[in-house]
PDB file of N, CA and C in Angstrom:
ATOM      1  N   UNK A   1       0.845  -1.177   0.000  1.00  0.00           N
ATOM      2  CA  UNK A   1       0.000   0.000   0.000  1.00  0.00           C
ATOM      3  C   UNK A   1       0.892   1.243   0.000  1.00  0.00           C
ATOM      4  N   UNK A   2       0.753   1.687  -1.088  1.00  0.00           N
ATOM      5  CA  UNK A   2       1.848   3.149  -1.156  1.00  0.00           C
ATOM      6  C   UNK A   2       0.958   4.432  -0.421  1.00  0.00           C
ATOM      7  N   UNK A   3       1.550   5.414   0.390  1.00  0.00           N
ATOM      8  CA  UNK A   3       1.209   6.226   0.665  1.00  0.00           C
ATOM      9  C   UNK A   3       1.202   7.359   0.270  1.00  0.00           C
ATOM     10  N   UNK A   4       0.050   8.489   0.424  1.00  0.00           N
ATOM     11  CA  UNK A   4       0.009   9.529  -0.975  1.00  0.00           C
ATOM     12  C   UNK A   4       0.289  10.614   0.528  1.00  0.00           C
ATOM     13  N   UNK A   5       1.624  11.171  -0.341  1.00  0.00           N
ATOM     14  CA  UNK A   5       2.129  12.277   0.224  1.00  0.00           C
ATOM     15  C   UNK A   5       1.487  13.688   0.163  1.00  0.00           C
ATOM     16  N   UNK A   6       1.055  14.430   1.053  1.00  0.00           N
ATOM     17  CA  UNK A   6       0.097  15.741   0.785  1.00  0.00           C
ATOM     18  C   UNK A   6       1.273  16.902   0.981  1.00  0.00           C
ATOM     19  N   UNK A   7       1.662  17.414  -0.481  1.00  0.00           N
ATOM     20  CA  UNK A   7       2.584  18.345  -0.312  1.00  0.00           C
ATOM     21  C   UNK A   7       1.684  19.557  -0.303  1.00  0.00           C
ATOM     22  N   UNK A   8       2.239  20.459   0.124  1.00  0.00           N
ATOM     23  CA  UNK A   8       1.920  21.828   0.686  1.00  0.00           C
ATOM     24  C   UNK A   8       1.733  22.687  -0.910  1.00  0.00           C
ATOM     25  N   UNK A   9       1.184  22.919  -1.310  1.00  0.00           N
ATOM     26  CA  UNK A   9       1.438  24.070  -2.652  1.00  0.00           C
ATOM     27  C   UNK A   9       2.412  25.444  -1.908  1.00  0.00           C
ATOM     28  N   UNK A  10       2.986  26.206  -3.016  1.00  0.00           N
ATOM     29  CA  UNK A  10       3.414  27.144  -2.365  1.00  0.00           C
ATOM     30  C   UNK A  10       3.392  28.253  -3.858  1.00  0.00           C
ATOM     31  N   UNK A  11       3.176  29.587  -2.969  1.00  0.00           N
ATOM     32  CA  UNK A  11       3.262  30.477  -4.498  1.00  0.00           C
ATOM     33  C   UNK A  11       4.459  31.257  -5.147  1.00  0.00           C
ATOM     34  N   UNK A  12       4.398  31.273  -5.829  1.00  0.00           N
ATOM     35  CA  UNK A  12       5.735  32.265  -6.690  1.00  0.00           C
ATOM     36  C   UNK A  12       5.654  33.438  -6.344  1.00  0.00           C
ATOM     37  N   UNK A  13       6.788  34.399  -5.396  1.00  0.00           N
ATOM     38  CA  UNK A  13       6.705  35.199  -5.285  1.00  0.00           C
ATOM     39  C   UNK A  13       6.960  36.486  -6.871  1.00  0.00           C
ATOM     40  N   UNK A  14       7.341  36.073  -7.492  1.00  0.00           N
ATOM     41  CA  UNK A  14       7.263  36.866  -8.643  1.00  0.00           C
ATOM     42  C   UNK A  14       6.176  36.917  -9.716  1.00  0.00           C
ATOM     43  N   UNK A  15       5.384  36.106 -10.448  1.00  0.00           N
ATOM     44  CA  UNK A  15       4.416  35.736 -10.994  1.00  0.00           C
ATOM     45  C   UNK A  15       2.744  35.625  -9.500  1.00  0.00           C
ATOM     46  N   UNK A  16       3.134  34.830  -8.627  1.00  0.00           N
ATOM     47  CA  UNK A  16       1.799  34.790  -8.143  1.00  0.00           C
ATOM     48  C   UNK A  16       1.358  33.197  -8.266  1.00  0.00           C
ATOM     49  N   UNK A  17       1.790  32.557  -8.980  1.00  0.00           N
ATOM     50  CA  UNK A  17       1.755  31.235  -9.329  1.00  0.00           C
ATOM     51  C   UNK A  17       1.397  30.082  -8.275  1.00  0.00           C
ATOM     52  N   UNK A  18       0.538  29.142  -8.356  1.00  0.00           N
ATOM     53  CA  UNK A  18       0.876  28.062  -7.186  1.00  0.00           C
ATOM     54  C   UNK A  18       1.483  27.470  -7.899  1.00  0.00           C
ATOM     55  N   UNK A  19       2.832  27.021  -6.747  1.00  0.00           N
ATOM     56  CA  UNK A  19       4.221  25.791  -7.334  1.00  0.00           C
ATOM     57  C   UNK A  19       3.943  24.244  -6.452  1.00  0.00           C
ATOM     58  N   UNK A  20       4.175  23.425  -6.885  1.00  0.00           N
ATOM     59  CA  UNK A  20       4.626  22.126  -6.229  1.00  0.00           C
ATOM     60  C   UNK A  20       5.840  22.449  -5.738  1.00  0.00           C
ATOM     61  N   UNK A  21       6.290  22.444  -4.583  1.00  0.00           N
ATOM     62  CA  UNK A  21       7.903  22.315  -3.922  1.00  0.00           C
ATOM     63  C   UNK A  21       8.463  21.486  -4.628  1.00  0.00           C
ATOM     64  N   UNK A  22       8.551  20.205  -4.432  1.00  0.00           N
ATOM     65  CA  UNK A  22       9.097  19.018  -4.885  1.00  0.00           C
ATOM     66  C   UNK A  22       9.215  19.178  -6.545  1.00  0.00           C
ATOM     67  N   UNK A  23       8.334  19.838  -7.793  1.00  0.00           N
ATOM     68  CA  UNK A  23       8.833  19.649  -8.812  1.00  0.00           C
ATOM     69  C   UNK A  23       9.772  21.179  -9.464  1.00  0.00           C
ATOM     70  N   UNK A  24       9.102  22.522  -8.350  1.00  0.00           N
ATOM     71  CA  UNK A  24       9.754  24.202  -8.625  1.00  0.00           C
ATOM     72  C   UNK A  24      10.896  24.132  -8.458  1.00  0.00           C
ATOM     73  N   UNK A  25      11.561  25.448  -9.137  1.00  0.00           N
ATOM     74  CA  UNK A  25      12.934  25.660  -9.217  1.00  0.00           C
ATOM     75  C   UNK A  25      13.086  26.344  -7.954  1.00  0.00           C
ATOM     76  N   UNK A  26      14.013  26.379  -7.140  1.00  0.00           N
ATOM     77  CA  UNK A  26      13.920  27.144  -5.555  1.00  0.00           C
ATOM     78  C   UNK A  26      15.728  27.480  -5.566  1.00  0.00           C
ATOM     79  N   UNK A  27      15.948  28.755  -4.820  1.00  0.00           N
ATOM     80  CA  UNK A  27      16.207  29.516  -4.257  1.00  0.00           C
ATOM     81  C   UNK A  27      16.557  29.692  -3.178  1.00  0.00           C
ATOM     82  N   UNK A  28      17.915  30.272  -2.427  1.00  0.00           N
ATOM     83  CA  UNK A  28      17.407  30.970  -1.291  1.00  0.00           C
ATOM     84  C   UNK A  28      17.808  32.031  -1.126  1.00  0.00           C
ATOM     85  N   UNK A  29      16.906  32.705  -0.049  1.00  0.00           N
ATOM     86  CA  UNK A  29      17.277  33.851  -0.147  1.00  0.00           C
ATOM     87  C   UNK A  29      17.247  34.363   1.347  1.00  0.00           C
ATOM     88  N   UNK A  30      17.930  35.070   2.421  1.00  0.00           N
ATOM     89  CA  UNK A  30      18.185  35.538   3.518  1.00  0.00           C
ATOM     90  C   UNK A  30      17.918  34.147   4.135  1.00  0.00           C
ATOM     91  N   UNK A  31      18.297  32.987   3.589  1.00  0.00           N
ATOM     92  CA  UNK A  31      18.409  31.893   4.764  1.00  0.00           C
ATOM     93  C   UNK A  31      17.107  31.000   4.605  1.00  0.00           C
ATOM     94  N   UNK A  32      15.938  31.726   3.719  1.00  0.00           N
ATOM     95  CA  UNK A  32      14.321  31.096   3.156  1.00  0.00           C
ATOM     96  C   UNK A  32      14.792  30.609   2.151  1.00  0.00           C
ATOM     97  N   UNK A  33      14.004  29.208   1.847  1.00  0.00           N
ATOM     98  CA  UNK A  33      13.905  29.114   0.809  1.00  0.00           C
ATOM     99  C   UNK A  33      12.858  29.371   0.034  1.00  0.00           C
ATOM    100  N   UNK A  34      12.953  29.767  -1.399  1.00  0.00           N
ATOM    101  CA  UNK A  34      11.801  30.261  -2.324  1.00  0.00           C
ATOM    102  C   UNK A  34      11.385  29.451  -3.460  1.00  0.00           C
ATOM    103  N   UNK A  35      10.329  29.292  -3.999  1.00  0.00           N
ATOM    104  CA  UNK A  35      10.393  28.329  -5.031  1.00  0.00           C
ATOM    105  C   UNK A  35       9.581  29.305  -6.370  1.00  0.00           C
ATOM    106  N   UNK A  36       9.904  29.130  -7.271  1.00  0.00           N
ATOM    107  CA  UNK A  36       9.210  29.465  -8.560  1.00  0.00           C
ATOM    108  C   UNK A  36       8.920  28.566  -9.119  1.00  0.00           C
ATOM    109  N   UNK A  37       8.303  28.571 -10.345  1.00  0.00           N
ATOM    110  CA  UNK A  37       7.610  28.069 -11.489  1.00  0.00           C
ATOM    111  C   UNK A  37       8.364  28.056 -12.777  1.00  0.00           C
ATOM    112  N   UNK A  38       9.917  28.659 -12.943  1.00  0.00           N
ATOM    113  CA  UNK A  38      10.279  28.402 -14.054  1.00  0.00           C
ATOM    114  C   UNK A  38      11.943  28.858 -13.797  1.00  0.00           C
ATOM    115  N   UNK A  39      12.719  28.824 -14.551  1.00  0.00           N
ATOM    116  CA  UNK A  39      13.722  29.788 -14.043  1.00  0.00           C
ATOM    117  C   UNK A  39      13.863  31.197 -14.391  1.00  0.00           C
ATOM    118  N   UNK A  40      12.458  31.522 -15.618  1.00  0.00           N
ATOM    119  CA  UNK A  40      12.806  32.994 -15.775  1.00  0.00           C
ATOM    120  C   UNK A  40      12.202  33.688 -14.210  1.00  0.00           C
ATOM    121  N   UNK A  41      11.064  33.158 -13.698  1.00  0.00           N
ATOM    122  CA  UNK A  41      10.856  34.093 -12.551  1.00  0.00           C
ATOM    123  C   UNK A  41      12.459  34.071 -11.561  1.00  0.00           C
ATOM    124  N   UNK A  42      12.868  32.535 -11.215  1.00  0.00           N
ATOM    125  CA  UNK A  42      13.984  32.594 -10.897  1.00  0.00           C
ATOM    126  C   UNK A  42      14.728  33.825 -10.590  1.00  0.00           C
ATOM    127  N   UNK A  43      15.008  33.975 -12.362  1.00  0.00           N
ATOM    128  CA  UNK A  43      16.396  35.076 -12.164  1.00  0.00           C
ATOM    129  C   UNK A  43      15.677  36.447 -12.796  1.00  0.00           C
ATOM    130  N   UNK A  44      14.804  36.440 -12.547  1.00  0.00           N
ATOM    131  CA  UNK A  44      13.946  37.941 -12.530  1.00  0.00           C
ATOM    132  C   UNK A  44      14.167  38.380 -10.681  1.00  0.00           C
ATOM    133  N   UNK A  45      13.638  37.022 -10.169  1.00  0.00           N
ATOM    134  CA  UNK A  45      13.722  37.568  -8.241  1.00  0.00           C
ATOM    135  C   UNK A  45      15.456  37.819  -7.852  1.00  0.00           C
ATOM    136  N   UNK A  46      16.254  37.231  -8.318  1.00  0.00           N
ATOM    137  CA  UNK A  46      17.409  37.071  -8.237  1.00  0.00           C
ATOM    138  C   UNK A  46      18.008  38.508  -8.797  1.00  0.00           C
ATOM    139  N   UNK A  47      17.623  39.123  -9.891  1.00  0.00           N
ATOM    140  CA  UNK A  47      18.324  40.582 -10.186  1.00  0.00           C
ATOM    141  C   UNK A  47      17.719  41.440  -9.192  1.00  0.00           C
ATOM    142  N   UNK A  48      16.521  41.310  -8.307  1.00  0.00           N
ATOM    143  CA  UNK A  48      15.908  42.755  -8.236  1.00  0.00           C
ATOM    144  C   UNK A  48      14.832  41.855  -6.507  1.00  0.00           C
ATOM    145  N   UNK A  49      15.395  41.058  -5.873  1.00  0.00           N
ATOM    146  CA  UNK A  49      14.770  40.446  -4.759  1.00  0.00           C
ATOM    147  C   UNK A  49      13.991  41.563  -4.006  1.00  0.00           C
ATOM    148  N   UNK A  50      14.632  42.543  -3.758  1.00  0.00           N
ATOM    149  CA  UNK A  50      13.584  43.844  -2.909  1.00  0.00           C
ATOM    150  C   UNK A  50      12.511  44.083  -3.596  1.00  0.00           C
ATOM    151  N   UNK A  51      12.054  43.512  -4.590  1.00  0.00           N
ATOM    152  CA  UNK A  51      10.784  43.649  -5.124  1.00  0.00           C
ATOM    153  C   UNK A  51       9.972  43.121  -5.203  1.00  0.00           C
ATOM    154  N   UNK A  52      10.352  41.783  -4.722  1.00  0.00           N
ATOM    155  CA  UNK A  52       9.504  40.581  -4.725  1.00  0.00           C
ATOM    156  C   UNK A  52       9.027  40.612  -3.022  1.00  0.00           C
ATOM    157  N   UNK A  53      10.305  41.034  -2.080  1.00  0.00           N
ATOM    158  CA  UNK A  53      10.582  40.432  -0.694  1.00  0.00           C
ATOM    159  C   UNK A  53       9.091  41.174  -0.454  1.00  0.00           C
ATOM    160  N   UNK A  54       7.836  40.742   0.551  1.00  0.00           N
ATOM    161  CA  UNK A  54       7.337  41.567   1.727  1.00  0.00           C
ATOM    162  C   UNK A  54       8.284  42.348   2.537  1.00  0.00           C
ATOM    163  N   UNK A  55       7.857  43.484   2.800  1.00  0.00           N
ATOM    164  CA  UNK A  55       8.529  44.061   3.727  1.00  0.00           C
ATOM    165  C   UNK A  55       8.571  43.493   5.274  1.00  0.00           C
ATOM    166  N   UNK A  56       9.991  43.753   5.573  1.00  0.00           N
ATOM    167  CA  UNK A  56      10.499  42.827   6.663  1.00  0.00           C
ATOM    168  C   UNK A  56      10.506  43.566   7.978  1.00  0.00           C
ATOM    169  N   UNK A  57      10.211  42.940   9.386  1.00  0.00           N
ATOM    170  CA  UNK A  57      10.014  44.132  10.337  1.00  0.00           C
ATOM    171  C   UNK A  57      10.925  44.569  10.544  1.00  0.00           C
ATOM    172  N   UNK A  58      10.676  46.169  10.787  1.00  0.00           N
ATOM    173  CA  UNK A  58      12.169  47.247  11.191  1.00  0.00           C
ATOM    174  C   UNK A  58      11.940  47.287  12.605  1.00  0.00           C
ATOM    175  N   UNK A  59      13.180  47.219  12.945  1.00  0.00           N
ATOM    176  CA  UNK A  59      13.965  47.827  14.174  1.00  0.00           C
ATOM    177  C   UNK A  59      13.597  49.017  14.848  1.00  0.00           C
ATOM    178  N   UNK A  60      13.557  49.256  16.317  1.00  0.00           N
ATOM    179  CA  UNK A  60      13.295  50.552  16.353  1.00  0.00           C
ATOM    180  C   UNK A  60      14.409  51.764  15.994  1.00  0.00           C
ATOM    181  N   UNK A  61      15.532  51.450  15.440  1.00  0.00           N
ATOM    182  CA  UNK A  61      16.207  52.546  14.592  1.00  0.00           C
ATOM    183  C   UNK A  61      16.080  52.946  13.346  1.00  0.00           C
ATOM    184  N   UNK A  62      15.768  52.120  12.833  1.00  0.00           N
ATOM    185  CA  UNK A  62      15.690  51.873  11.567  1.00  0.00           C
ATOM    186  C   UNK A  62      14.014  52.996  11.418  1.00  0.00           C
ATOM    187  N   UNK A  63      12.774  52.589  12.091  1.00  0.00           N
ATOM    188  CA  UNK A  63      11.810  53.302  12.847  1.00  0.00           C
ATOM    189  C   UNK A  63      12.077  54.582  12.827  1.00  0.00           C
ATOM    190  N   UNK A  64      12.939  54.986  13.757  1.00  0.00           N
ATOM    191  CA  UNK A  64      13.343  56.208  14.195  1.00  0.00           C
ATOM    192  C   UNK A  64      13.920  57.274  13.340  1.00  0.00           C
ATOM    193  N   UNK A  65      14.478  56.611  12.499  1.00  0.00           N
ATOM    194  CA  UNK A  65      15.537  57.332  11.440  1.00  0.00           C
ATOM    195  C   UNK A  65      14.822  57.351  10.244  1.00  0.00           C
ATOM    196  N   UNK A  66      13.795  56.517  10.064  1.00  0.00           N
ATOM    197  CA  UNK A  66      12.780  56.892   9.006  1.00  0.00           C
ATOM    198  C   UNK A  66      11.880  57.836   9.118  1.00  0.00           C
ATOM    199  N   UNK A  67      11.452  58.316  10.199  1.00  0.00           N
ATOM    200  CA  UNK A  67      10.668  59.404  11.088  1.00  0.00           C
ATOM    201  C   UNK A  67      11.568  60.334  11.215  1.00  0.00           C
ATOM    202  N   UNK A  68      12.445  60.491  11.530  1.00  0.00           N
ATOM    203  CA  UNK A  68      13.356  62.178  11.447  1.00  0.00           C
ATOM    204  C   UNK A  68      13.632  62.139  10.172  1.00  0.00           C
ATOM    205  N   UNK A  69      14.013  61.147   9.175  1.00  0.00           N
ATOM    206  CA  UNK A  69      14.474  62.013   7.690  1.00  0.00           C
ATOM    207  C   UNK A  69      12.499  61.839   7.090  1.00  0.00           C
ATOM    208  N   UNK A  70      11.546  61.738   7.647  1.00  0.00           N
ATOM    209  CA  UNK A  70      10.259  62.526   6.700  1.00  0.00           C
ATOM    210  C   UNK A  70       9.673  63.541   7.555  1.00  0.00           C
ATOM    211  N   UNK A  71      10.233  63.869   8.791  1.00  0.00           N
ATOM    212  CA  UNK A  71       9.981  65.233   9.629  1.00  0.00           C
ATOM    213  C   UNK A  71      10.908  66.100   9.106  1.00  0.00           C
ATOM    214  N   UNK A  72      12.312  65.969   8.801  1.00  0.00           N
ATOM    215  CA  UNK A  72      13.164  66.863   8.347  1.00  0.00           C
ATOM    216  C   UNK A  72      13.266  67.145   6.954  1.00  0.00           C
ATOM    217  N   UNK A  73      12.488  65.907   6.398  1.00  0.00           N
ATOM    218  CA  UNK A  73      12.676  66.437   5.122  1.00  0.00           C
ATOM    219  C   UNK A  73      14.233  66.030   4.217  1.00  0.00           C
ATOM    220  N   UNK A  74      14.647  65.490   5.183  1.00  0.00           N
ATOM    221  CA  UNK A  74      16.261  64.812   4.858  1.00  0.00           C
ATOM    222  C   UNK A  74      17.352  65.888   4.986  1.00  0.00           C
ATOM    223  N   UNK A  75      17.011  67.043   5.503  1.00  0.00           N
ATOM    224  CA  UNK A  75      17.677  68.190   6.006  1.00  0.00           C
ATOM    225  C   UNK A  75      18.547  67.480   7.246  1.00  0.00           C
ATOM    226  N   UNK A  76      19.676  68.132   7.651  1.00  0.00           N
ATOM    227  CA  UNK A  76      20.359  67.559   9.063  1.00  0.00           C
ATOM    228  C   UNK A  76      19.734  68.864   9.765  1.00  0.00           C
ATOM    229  N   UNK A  77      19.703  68.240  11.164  1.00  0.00           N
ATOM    230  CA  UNK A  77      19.307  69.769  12.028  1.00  0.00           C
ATOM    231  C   UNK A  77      19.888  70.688  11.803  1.00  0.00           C
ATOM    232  N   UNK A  78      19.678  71.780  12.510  1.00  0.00           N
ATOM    233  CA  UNK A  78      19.980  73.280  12.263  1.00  0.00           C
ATOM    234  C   UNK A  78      21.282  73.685  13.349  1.00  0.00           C
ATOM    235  N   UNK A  79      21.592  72.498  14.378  1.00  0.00           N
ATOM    236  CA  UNK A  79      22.730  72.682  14.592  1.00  0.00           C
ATOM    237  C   UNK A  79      24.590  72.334  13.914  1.00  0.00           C
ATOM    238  N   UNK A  80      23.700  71.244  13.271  1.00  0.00           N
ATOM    239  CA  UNK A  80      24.814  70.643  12.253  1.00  0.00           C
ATOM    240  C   UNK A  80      25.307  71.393  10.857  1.00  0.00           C
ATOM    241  N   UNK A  81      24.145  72.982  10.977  1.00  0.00           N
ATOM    242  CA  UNK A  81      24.324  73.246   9.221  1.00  0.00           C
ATOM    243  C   UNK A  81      25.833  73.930   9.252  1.00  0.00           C
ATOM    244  N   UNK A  82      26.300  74.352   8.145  1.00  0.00           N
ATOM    245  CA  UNK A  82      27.637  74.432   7.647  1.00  0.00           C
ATOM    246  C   UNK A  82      27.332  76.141   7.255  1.00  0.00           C
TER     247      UNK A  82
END
């Protein structure tokens, strides 16, 4: 009696695609692995990954420093000017 394996579908972050793991072309990327549907999505995510990635949680500096350069306007304070 062979047993029927229930693989997980998973989607292409570049296309949108549902992939089979076991037959997609995969990737990794920050330590994830990713799977596509062909190798052009492949090396489409591979030139330009910040476009594909969800945004990842920030830090509270990262926070902070995004909030003073759109309060300042990307100006340095007015004690630092030259």
């Amino acid at each position: 009696m062979a047993q029927e394996i229930d693989v997980q579908s998973i989607i292409d972050p570049v296309c949108g695609m549902e992939v089979d793991p076991v037959k997609a072309v995969k990737t990794c990327y920050n330590g994830i692995e990713l799977y596509f549907c062909t190798d052009t999505c492949k090396n489409r995510f591979e030139s330009a990954p910040q476009d594909y990635v969800v945004n990842q949680r920030k830090g509270f500096w990262r926070r902070y420093l995004e909030r003073l350069n759109k309060a300042t306007g990307g100006r340095p304070p007015s004690c630092h000017s030259i």
